[in-house]
PDBML (XML) file of the C-alpha atoms, coordinates in Angstrom:
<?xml version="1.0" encoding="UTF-8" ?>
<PDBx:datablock datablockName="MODEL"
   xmlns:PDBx="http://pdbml.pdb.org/schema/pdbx-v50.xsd"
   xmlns:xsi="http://www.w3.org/2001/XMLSchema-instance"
   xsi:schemaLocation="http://pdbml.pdb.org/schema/pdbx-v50.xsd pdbx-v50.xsd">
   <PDBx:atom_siteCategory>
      <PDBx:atom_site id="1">
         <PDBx:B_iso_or_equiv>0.00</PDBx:B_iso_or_equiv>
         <PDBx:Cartn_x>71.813</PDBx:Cartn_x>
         <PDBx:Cartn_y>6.453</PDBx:Cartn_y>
         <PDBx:Cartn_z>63.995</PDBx:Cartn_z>
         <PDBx:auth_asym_id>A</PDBx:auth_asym_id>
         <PDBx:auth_atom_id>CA</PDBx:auth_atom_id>
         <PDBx:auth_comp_id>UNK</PDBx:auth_comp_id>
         <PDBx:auth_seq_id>1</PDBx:auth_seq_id>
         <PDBx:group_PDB>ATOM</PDBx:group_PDB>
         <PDBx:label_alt_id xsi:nil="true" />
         <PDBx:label_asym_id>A</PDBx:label_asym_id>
         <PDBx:label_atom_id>CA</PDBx:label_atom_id>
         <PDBx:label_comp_id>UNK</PDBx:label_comp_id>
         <PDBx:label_entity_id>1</PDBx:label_entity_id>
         <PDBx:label_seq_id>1</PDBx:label_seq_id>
         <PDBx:occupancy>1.00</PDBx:occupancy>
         <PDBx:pdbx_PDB_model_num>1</PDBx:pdbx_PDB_model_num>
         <PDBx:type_symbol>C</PDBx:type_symbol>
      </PDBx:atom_site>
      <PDBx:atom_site id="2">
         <PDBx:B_iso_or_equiv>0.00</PDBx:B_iso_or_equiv>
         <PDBx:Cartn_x>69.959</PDBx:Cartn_x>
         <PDBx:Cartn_y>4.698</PDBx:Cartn_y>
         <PDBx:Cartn_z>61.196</PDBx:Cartn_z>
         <PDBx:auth_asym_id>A</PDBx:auth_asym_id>
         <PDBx:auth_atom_id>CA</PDBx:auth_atom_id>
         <PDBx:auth_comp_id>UNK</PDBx:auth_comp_id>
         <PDBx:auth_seq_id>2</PDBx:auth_seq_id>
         <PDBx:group_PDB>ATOM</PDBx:group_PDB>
         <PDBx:label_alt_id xsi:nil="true" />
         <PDBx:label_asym_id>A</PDBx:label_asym_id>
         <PDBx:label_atom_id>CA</PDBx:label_atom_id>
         <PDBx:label_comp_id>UNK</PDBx:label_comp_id>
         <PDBx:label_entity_id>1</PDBx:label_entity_id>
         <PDBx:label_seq_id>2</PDBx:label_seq_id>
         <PDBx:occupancy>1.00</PDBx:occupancy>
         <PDBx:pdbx_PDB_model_num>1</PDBx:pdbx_PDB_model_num>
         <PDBx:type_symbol>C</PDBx:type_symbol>
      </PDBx:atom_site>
      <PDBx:atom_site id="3">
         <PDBx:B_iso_or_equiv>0.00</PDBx:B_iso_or_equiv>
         <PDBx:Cartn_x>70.592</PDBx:Cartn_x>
         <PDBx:Cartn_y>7.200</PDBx:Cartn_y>
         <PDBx:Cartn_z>58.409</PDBx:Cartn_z>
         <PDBx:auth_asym_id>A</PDBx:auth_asym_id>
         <PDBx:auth_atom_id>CA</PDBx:auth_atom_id>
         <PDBx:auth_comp_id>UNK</PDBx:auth_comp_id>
         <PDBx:auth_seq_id>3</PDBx:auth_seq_id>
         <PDBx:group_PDB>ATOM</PDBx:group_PDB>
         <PDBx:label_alt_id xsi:nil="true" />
         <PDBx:label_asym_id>A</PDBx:label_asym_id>
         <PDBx:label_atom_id>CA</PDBx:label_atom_id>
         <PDBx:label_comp_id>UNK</PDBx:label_comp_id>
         <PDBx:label_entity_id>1</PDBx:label_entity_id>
         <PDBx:label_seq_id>3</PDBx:label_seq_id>
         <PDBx:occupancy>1.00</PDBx:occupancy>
         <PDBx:pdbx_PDB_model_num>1</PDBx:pdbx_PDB_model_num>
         <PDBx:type_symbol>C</PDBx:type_symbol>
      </PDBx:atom_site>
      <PDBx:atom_site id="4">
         <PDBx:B_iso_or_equiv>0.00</PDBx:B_iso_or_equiv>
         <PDBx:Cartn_x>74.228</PDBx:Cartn_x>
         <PDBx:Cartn_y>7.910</PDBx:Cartn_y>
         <PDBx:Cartn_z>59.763</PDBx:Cartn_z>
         <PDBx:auth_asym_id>A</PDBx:auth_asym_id>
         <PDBx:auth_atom_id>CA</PDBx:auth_atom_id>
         <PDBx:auth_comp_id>UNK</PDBx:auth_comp_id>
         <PDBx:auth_seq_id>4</PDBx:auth_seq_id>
         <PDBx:group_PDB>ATOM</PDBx:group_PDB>
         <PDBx:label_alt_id xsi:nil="true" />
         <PDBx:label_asym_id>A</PDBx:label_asym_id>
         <PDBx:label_atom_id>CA</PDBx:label_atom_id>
         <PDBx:label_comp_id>UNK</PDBx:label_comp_id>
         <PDBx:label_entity_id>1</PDBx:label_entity_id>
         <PDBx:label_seq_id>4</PDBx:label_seq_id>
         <PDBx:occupancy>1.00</PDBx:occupancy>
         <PDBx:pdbx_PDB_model_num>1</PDBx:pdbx_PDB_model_num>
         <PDBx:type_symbol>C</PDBx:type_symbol>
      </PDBx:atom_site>
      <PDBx:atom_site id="5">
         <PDBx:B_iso_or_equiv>0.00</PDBx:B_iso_or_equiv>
         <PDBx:Cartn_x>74.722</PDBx:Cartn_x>
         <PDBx:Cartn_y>3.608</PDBx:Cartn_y>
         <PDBx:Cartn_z>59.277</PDBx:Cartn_z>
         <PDBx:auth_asym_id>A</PDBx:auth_asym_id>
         <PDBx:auth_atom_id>CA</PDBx:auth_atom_id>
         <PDBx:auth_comp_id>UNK</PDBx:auth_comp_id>
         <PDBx:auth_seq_id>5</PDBx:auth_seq_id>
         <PDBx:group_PDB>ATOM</PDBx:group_PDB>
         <PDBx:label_alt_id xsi:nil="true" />
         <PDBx:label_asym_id>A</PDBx:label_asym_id>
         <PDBx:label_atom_id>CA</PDBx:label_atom_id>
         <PDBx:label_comp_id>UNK</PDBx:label_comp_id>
         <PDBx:label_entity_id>1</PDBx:label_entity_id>
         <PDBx:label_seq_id>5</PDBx:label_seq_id>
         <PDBx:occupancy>1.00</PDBx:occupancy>
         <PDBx:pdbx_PDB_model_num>1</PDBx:pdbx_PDB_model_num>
         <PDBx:type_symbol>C</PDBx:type_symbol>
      </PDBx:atom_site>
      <PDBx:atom_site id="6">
         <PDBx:B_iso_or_equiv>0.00</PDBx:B_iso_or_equiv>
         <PDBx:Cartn_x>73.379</PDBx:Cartn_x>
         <PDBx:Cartn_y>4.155</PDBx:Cartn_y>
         <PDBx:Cartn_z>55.946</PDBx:Cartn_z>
         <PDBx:auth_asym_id>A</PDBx:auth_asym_id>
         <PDBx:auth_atom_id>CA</PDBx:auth_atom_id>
         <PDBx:auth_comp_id>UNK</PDBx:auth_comp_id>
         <PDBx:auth_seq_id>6</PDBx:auth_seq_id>
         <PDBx:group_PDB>ATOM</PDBx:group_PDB>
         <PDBx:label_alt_id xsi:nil="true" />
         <PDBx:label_asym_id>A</PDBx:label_asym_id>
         <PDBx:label_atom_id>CA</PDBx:label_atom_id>
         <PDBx:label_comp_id>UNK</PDBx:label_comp_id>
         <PDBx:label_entity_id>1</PDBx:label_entity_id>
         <PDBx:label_seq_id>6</PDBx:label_seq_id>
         <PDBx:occupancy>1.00</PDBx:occupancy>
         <PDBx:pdbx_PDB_model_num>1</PDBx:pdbx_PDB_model_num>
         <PDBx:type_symbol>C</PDBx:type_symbol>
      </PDBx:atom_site>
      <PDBx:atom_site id="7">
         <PDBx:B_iso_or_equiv>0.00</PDBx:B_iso_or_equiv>
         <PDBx:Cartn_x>75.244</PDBx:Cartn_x>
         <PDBx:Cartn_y>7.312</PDBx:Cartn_y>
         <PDBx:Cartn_z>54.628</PDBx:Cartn_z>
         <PDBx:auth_asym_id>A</PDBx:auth_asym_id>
         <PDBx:auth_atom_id>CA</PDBx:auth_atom_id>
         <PDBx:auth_comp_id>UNK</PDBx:auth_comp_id>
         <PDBx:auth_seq_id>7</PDBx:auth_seq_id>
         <PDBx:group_PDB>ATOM</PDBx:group_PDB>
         <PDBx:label_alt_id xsi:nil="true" />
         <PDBx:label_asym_id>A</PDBx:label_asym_id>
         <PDBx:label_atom_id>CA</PDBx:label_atom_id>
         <PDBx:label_comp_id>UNK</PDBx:label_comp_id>
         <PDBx:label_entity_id>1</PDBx:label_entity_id>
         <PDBx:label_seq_id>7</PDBx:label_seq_id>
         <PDBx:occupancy>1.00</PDBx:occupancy>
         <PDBx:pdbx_PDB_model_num>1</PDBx:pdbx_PDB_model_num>
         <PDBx:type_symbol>C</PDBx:type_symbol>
      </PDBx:atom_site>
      <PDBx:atom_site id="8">
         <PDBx:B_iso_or_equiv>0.00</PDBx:B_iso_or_equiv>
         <PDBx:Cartn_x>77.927</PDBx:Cartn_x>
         <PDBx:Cartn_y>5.634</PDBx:Cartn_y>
         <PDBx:Cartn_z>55.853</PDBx:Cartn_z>
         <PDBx:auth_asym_id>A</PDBx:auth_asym_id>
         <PDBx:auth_atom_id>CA</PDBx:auth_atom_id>
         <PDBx:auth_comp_id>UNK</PDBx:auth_comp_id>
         <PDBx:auth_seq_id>8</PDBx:auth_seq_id>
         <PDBx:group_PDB>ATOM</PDBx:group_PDB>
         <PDBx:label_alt_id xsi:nil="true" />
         <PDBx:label_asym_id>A</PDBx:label_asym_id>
         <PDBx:label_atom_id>CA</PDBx:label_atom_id>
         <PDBx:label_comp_id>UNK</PDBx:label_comp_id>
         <PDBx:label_entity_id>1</PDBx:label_entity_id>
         <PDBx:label_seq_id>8</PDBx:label_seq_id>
         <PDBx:occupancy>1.00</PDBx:occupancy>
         <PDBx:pdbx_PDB_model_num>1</PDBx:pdbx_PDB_model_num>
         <PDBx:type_symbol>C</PDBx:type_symbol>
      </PDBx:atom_site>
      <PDBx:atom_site id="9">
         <PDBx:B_iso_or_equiv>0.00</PDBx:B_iso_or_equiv>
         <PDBx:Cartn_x>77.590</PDBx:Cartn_x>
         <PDBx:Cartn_y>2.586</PDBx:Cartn_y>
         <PDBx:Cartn_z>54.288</PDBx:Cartn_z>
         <PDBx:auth_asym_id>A</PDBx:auth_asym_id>
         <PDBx:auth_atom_id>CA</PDBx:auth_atom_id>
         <PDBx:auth_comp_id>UNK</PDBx:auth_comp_id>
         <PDBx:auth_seq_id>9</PDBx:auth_seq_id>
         <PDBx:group_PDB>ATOM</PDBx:group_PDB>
         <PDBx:label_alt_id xsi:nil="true" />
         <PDBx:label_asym_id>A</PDBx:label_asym_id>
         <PDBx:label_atom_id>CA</PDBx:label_atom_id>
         <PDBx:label_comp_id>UNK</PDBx:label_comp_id>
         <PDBx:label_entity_id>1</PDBx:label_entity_id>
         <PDBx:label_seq_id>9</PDBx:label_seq_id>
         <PDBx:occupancy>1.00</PDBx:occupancy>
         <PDBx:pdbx_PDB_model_num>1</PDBx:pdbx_PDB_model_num>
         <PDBx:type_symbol>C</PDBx:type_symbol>
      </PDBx:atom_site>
      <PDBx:atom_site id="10">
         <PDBx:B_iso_or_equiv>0.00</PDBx:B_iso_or_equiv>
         <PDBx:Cartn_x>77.187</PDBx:Cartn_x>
         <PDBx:Cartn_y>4.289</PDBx:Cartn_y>
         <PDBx:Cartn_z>51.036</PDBx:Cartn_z>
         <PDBx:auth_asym_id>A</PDBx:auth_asym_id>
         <PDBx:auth_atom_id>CA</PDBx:auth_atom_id>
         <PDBx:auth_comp_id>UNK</PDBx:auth_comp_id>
         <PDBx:auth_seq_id>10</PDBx:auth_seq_id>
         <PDBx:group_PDB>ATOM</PDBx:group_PDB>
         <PDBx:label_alt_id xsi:nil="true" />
         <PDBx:label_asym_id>A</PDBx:label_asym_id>
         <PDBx:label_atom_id>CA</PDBx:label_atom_id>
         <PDBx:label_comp_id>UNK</PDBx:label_comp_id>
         <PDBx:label_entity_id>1</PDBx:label_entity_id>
         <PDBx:label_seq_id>10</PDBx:label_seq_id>
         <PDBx:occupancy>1.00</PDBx:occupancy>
         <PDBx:pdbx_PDB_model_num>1</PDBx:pdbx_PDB_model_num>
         <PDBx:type_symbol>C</PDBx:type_symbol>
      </PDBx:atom_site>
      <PDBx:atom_site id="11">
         <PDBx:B_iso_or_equiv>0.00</PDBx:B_iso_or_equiv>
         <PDBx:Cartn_x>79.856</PDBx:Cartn_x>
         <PDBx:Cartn_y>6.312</PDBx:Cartn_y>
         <PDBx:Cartn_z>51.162</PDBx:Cartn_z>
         <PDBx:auth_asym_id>A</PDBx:auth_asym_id>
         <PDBx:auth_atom_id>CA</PDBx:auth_atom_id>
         <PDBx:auth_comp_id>UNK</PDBx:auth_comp_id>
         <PDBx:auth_seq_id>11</PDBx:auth_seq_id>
         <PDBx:group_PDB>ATOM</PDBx:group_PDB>
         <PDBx:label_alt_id xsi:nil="true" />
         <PDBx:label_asym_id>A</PDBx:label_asym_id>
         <PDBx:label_atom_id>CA</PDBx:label_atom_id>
         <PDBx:label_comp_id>UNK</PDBx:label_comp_id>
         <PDBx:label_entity_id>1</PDBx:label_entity_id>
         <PDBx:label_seq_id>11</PDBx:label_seq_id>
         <PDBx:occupancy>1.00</PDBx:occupancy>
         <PDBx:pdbx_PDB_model_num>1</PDBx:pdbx_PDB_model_num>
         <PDBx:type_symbol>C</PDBx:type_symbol>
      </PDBx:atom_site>
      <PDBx:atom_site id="12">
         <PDBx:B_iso_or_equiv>0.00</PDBx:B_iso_or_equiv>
         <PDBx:Cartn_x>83.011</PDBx:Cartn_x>
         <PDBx:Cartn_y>4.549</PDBx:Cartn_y>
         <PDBx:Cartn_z>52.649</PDBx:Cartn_z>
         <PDBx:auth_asym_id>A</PDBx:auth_asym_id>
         <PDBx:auth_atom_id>CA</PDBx:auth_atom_id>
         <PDBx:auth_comp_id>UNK</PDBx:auth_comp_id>
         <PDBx:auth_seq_id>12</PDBx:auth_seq_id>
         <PDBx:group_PDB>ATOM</PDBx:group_PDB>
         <PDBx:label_alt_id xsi:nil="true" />
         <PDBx:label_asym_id>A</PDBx:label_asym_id>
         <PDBx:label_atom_id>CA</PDBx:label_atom_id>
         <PDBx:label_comp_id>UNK</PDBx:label_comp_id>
         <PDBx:label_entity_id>1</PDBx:label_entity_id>
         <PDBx:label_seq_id>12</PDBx:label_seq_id>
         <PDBx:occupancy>1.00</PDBx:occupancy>
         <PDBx:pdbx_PDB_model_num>1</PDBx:pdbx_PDB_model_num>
         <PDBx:type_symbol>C</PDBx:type_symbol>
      </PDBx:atom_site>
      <PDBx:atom_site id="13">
         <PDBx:B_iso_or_equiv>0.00</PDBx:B_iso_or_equiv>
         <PDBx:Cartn_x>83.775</PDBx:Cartn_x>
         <PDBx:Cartn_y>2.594</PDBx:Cartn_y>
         <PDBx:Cartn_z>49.425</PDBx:Cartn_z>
         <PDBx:auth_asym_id>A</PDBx:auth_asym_id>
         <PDBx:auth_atom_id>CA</PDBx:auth_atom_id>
         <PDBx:auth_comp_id>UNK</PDBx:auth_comp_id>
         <PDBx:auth_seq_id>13</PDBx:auth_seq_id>
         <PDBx:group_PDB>ATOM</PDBx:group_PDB>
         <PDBx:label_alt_id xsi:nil="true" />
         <PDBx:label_asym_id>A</PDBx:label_asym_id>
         <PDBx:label_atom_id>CA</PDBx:label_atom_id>
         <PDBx:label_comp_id>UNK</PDBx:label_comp_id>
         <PDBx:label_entity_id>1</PDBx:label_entity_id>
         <PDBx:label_seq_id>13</PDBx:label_seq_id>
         <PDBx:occupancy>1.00</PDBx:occupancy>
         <PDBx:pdbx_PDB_model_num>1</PDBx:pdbx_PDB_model_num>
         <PDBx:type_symbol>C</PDBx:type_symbol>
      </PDBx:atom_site>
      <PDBx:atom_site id="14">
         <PDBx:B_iso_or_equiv>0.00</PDBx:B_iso_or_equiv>
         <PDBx:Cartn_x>84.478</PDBx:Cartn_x>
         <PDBx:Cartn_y>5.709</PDBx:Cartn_y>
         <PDBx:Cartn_z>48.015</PDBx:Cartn_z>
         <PDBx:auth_asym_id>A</PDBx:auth_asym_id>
         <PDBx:auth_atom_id>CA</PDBx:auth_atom_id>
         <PDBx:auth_comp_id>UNK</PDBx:auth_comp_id>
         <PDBx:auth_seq_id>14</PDBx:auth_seq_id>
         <PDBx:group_PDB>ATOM</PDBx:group_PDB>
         <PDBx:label_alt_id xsi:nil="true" />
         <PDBx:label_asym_id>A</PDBx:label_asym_id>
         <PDBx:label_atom_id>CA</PDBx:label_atom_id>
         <PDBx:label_comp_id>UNK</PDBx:label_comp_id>
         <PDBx:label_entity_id>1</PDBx:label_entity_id>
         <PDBx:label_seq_id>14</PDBx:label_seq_id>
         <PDBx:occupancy>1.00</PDBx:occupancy>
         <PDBx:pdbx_PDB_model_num>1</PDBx:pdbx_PDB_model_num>
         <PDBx:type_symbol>C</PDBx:type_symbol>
      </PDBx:atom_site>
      <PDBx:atom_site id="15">
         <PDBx:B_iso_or_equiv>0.00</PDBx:B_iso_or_equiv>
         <PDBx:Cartn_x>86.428</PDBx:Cartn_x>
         <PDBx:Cartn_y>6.962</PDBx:Cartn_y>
         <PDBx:Cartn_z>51.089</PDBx:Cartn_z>
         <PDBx:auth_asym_id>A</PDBx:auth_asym_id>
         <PDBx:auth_atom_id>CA</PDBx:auth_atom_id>
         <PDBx:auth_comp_id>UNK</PDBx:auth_comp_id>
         <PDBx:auth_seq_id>15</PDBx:auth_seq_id>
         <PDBx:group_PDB>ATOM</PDBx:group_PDB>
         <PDBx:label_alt_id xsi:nil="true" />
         <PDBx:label_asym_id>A</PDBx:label_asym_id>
         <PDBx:label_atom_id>CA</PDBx:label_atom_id>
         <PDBx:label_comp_id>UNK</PDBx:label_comp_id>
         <PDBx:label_entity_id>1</PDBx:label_entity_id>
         <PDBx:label_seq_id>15</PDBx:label_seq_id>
         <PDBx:occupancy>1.00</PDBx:occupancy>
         <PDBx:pdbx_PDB_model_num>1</PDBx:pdbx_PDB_model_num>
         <PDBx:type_symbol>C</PDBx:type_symbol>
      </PDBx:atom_site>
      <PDBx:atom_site id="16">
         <PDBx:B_iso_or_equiv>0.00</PDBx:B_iso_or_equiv>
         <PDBx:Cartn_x>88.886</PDBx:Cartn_x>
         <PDBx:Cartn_y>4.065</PDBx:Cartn_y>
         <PDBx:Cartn_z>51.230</PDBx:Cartn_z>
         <PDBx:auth_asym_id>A</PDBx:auth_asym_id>
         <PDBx:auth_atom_id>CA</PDBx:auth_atom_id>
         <PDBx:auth_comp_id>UNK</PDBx:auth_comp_id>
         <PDBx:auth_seq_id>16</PDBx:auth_seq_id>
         <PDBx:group_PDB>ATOM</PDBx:group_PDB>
         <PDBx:label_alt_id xsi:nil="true" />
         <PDBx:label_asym_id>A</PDBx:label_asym_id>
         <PDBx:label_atom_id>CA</PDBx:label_atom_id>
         <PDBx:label_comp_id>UNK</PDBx:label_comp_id>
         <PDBx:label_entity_id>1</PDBx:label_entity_id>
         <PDBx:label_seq_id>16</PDBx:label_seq_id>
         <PDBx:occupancy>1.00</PDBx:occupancy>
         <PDBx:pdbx_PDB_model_num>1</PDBx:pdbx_PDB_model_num>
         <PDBx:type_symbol>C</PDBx:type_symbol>
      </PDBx:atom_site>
      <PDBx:atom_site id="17">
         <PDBx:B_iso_or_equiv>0.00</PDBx:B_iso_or_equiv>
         <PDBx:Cartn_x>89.298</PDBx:Cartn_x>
         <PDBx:Cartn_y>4.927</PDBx:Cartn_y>
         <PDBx:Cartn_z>46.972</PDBx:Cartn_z>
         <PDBx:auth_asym_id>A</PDBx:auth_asym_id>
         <PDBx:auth_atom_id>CA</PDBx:auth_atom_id>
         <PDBx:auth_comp_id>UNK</PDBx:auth_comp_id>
         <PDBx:auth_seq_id>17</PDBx:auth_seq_id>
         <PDBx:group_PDB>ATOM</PDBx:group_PDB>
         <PDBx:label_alt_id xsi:nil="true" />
         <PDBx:label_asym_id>A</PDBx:label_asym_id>
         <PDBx:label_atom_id>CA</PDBx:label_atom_id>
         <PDBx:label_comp_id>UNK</PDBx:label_comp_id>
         <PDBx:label_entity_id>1</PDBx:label_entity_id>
         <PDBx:label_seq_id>17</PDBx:label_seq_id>
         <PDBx:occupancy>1.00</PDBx:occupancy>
         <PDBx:pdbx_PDB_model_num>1</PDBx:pdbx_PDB_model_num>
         <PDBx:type_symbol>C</PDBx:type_symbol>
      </PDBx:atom_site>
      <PDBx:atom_site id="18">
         <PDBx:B_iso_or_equiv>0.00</PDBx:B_iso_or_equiv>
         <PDBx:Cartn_x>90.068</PDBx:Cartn_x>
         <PDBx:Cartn_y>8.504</PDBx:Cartn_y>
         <PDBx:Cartn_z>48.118</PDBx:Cartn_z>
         <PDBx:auth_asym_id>A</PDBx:auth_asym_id>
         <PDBx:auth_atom_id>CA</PDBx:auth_atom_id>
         <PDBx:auth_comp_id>UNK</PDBx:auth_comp_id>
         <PDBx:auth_seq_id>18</PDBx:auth_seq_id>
         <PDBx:group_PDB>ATOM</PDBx:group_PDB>
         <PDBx:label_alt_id xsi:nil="true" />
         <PDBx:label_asym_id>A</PDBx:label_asym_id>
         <PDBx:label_atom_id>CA</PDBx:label_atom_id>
         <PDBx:label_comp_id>UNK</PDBx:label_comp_id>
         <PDBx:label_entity_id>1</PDBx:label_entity_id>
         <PDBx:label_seq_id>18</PDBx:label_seq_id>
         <PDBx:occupancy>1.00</PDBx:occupancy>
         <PDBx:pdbx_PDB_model_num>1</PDBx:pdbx_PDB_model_num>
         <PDBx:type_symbol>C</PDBx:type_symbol>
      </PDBx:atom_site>
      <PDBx:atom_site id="19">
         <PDBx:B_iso_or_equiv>0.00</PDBx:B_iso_or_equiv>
         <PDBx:Cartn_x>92.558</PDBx:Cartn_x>
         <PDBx:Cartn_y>7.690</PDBx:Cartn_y>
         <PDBx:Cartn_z>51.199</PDBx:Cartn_z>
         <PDBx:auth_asym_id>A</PDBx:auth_asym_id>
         <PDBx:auth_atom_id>CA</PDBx:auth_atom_id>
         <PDBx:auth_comp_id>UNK</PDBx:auth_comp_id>
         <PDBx:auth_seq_id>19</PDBx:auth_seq_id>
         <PDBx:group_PDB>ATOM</PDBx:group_PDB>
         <PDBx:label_alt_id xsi:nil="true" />
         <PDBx:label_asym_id>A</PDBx:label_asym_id>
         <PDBx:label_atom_id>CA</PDBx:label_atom_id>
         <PDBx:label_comp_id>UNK</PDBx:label_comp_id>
         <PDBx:label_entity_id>1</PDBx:label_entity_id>
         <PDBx:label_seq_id>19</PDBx:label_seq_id>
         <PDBx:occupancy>1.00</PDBx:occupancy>
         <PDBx:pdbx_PDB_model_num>1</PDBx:pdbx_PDB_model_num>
         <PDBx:type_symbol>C</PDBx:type_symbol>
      </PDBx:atom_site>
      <PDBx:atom_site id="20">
         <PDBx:B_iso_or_equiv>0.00</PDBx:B_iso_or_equiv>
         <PDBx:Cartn_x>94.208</PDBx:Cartn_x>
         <PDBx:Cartn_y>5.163</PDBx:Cartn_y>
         <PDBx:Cartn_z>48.750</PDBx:Cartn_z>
         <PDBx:auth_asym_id>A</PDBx:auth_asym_id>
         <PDBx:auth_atom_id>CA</PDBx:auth_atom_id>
         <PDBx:auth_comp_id>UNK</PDBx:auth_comp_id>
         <PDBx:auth_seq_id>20</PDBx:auth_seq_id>
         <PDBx:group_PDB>ATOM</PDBx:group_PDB>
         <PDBx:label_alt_id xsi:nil="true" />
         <PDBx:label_asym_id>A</PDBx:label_asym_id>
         <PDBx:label_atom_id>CA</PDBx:label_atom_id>
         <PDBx:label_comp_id>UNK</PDBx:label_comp_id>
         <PDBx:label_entity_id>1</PDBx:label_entity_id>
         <PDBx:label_seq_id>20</PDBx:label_seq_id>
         <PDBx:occupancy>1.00</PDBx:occupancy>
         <PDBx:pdbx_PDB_model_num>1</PDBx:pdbx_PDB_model_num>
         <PDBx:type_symbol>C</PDBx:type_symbol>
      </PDBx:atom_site>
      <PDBx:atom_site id="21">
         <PDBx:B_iso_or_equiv>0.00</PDBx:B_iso_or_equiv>
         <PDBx:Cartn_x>95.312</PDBx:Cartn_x>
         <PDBx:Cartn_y>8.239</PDBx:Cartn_y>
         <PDBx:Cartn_z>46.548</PDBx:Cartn_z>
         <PDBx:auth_asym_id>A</PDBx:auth_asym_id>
         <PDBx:auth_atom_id>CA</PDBx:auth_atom_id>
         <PDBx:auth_comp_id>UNK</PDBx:auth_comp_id>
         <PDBx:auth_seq_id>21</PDBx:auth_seq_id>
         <PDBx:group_PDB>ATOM</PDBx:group_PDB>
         <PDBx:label_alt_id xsi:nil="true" />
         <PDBx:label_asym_id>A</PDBx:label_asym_id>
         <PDBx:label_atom_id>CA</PDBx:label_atom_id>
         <PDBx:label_comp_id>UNK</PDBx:label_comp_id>
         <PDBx:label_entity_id>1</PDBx:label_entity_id>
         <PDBx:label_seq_id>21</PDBx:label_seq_id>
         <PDBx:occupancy>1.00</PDBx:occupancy>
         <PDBx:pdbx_PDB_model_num>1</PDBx:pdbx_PDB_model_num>
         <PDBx:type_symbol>C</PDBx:type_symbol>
      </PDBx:atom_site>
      <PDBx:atom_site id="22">
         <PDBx:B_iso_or_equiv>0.00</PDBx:B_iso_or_equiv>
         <PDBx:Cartn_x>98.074</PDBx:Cartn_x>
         <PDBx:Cartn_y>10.213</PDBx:Cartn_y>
         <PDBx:Cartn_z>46.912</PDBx:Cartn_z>
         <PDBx:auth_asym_id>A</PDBx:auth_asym_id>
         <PDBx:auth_atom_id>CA</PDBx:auth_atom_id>
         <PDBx:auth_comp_id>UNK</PDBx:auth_comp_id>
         <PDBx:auth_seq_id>22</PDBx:auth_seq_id>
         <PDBx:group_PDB>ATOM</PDBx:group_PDB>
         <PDBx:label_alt_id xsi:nil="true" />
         <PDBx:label_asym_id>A</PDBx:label_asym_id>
         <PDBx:label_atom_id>CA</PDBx:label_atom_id>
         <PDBx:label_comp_id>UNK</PDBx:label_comp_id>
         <PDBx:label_entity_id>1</PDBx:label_entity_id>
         <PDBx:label_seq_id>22</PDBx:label_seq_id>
         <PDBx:occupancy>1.00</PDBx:occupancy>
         <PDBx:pdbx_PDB_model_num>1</PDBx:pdbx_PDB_model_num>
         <PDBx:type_symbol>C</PDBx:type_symbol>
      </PDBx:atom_site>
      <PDBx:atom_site id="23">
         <PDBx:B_iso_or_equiv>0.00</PDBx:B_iso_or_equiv>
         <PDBx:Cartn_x>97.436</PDBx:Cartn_x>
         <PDBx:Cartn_y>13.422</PDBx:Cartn_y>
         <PDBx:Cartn_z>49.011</PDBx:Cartn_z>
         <PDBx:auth_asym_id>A</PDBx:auth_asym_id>
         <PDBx:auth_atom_id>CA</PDBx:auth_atom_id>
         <PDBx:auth_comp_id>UNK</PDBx:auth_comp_id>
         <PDBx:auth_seq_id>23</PDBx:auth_seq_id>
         <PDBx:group_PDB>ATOM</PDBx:group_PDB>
         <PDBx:label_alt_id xsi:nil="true" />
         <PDBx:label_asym_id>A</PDBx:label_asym_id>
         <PDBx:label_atom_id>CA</PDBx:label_atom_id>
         <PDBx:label_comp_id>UNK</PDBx:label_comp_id>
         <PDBx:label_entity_id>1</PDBx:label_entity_id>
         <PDBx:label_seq_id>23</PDBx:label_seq_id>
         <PDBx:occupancy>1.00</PDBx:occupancy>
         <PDBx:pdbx_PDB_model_num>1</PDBx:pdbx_PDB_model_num>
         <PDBx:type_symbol>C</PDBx:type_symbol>
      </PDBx:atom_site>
      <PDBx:atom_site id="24">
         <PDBx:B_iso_or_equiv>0.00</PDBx:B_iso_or_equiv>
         <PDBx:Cartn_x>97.405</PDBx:Cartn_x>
         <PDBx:Cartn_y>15.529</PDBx:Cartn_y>
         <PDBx:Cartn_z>45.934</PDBx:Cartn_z>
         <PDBx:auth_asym_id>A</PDBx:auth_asym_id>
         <PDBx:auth_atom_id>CA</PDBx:auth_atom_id>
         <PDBx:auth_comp_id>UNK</PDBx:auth_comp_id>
         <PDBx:auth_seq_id>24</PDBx:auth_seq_id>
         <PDBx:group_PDB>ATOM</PDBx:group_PDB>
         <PDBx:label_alt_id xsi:nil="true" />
         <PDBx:label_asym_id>A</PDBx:label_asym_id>
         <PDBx:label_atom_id>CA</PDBx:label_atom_id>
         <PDBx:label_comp_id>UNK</PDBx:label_comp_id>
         <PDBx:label_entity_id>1</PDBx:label_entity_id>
         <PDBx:label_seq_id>24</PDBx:label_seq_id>
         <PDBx:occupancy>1.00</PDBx:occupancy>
         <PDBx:pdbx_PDB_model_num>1</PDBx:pdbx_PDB_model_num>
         <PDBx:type_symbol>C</PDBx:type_symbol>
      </PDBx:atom_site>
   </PDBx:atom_siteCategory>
</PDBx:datablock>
C-alpha cells in the first residue's frame, strides 16, 4: 500500500496532463 501511495503520487500529475488532452 506504501509503494502503490507513492507511485501514485508520482504519477497522477502527469495523469490529470494526459486526461486534459484530447483523446487523440
Amino acid at each position: 500500500a506504501a509503494l502503490n501511495r507513492d507511485v501514485v503520487a508520482r504519477v497522477r500529475p502527469v495523469w490529470m496532463e494526459l486526461m486534459a488532452l484530447p483523446r487523440a
